[in-house]
C-alpha atoms as a PDB file:
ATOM      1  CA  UNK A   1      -5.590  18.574  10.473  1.00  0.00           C
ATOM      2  CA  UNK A   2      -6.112  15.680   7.905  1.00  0.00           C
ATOM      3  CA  UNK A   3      -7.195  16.496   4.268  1.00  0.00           C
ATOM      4  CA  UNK A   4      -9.583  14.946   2.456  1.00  0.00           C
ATOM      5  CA  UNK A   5      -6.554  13.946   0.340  1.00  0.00           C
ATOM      6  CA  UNK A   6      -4.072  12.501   2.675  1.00  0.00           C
ATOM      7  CA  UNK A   7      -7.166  10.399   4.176  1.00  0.00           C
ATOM      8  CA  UNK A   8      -7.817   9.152   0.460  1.00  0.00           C
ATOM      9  CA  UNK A   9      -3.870   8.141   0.361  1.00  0.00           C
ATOM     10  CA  UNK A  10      -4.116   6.746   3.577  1.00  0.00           C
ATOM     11  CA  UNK A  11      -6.760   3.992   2.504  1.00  0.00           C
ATOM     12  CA  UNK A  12      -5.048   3.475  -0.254  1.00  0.00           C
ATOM     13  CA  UNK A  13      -2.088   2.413   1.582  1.00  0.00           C
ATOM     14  CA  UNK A  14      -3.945   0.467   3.524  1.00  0.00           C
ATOM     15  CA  UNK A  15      -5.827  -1.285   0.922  1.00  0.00           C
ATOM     16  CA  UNK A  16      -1.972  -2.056   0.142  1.00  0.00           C
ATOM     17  CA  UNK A  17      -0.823  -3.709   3.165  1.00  0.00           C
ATOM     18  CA  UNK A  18      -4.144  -5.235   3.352  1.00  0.00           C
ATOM     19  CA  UNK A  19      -3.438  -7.050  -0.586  1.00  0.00           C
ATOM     20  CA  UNK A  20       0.101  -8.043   0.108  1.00  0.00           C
ATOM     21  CA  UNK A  21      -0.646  -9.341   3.543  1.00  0.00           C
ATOM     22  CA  UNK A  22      -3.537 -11.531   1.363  1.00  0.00           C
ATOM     23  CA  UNK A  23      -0.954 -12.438  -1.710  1.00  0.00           C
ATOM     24  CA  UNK A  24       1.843 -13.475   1.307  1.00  0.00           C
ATOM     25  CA  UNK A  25      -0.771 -15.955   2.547  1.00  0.00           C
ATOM     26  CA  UNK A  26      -1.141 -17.521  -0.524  1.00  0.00           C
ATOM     27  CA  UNK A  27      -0.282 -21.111  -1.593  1.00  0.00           C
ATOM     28  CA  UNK A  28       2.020 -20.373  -3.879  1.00  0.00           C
ATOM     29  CA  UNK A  29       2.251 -16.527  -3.543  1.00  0.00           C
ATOM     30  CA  UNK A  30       3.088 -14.108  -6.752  1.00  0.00           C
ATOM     31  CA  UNK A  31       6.491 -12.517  -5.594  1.00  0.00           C
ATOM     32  CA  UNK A  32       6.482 -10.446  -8.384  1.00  0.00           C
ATOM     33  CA  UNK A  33       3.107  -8.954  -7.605  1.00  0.00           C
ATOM     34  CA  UNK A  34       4.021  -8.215  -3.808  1.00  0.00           C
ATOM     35  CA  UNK A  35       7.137  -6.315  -4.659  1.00  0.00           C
ATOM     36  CA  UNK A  36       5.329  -4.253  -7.165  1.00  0.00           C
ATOM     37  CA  UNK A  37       2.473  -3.694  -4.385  1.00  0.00           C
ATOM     38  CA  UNK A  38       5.202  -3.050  -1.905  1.00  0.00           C
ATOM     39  CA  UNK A  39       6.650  -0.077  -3.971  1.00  0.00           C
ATOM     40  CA  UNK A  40       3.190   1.424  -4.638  1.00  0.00           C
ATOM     41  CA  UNK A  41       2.658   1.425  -0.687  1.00  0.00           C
ATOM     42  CA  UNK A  42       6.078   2.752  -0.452  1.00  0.00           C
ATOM     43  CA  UNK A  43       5.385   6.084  -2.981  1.00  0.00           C
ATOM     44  CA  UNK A  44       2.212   6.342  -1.441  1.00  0.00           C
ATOM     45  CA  UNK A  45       4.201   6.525   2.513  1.00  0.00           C
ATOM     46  CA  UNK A  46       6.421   9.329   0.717  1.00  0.00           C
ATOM     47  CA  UNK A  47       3.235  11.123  -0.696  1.00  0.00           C
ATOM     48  CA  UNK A  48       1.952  11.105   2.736  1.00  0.00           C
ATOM     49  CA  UNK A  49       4.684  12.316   4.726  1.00  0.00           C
ATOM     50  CA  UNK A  50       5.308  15.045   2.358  1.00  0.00           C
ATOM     51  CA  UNK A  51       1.935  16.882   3.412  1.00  0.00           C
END
C-alpha cells in the first residue's frame, strides 16, 4: 500500500530525473548542478526504500 508520503517522494524524484535529464541536454550543461541534483534523487531513492 503506497502512502500519501512515499507518493509525494516519489514525484519528487521524478521531478529529479526529469531536471537533470533537462540540464544534460543543455548547450553547455552545469555539471555542478547535475551532481548536486543527482545526490538529492539519490537520498530521496534511500528515503523511499526505507518505507
Amino acid at each position: 500500500m503506497q502512502t500519501a508520503h512515499r507518493s509525494a517522494l516519489e514525484a519528487k524524484h521524478a521531478l529529479l530525473d526529469q531536471r537533470i535529464d533537462d540540464e544534460r541536454h543543455r548547450p553547455m550543461p552545469d555539471t555542478m548542478l547535475i551532481a548536486d541534483l543527482k545526490k538529492q534523487k539519490l537520498r530521496l531513492k534511500e528515503e523511499i526504500s526505507a518505507h
